[in-house]
C-alpha atoms as a PDB file:
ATOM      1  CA  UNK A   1      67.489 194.045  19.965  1.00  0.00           C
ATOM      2  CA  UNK A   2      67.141 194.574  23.783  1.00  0.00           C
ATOM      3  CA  UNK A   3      63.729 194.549  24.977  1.00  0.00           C
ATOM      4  CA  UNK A   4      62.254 194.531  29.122  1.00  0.00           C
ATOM      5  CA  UNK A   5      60.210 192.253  30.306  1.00  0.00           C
ATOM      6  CA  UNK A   6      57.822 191.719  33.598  1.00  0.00           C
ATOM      7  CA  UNK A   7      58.687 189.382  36.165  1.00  0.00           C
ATOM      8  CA  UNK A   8      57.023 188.902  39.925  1.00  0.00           C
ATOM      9  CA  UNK A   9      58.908 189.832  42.921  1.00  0.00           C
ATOM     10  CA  UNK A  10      58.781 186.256  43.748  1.00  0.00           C
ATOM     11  CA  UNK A  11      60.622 185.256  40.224  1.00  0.00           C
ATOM     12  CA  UNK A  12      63.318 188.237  40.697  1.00  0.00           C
ATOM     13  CA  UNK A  13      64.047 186.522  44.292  1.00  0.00           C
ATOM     14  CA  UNK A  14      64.373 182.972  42.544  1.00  0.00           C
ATOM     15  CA  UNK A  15      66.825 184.146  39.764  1.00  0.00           C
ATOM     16  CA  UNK A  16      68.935 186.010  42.341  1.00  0.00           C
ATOM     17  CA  UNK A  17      69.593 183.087  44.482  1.00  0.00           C
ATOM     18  CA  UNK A  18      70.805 181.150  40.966  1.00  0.00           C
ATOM     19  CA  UNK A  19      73.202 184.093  40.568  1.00  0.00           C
ATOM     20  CA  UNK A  20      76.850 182.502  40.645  1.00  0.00           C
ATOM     21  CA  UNK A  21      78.406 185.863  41.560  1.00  0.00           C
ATOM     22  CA  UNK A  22      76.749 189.385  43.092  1.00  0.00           C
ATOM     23  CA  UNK A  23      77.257 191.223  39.398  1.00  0.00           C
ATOM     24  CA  UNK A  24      76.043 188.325  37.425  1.00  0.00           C
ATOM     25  CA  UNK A  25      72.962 189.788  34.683  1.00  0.00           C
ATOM     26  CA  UNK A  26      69.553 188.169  35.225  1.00  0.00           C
ATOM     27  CA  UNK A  27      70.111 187.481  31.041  1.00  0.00           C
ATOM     28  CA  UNK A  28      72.863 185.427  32.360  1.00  0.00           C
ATOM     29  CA  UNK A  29      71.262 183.529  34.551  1.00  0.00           C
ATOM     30  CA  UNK A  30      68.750 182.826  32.227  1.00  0.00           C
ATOM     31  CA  UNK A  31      71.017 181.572  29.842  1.00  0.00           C
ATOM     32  CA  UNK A  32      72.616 179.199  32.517  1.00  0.00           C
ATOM     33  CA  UNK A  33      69.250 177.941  32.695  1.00  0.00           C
ATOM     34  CA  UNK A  34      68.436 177.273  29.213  1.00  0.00           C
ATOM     35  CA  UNK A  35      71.450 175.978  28.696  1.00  0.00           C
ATOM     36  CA  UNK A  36      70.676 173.168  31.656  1.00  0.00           C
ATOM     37  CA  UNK A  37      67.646 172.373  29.839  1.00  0.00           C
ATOM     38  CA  UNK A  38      69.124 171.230  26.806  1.00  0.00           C
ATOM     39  CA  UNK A  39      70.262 168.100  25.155  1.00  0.00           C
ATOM     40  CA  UNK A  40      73.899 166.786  25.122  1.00  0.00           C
ATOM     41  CA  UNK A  41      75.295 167.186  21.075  1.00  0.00           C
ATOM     42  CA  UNK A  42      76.172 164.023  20.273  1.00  0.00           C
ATOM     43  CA  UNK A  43      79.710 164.407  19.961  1.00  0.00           C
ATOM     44  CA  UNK A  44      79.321 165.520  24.005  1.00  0.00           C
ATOM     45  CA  UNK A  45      77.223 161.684  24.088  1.00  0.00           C
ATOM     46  CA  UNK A  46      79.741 160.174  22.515  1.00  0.00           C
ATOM     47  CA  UNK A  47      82.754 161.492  24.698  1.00  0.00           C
ATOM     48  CA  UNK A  48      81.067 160.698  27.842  1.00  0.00           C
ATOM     49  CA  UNK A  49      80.797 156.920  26.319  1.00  0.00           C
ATOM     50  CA  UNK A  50      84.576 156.922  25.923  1.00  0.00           C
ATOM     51  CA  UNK A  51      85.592 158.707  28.582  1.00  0.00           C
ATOM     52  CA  UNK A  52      83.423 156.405  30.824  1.00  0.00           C
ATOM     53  CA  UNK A  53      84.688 153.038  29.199  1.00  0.00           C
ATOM     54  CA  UNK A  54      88.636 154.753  29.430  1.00  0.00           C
ATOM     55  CA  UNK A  55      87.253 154.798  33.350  1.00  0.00           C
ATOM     56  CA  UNK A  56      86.222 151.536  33.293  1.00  0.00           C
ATOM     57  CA  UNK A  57      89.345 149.850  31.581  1.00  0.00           C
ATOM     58  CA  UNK A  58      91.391 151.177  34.351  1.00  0.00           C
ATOM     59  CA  UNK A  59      92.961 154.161  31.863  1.00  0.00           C
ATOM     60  CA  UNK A  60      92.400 156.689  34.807  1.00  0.00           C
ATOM     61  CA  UNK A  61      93.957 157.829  38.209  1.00  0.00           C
ATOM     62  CA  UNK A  62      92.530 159.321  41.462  1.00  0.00           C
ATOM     63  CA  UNK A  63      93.270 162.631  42.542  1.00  0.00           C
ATOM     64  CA  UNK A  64      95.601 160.935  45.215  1.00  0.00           C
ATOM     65  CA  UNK A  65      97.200 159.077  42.917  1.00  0.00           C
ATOM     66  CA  UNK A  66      98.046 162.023  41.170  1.00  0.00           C
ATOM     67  CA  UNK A  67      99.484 164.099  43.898  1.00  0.00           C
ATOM     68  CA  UNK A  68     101.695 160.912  44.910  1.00  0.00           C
ATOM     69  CA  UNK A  69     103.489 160.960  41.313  1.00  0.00           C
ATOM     70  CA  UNK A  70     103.866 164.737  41.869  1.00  0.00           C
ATOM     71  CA  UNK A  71     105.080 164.910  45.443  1.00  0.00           C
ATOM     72  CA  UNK A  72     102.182 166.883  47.166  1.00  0.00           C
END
């Protein structure tokens, strides 16, 4: 169901400033917003742990390092 709502000039200014692109919806921005809001999934909790303690056991490489091994 679509549906309109009110908004002041002032809130209209605010959510074009948060638009990532010229064409972006105002419903899109809105959902980039609620989506901000919310809580990490725990599977999302528990791959930050791992991927932080991969980080920490030395199971990583810089960008640099990375463009060494490739030759850029």
């Amino acid at each position: 169901m679509v549906t309109s709502i009110q908004i002041s000039e002032e809130l209209q200014k605010e959510l074009i400033s948060r638009k990532f692109f010229k064409k972006e919806t105002y419903e899109e921005v809105i959902w980039d917003l609620v989506e901000d809001s919310q809580e990490l999934s725990e599977q999302t909790k528990r791959e930050i742990a791992q991927a932080r303690a991969e980080i920490e056991a030395g199971k990583s490489h810089t960008l640099a390092q990375v463009k060494k091994e490739l030759g850029l």
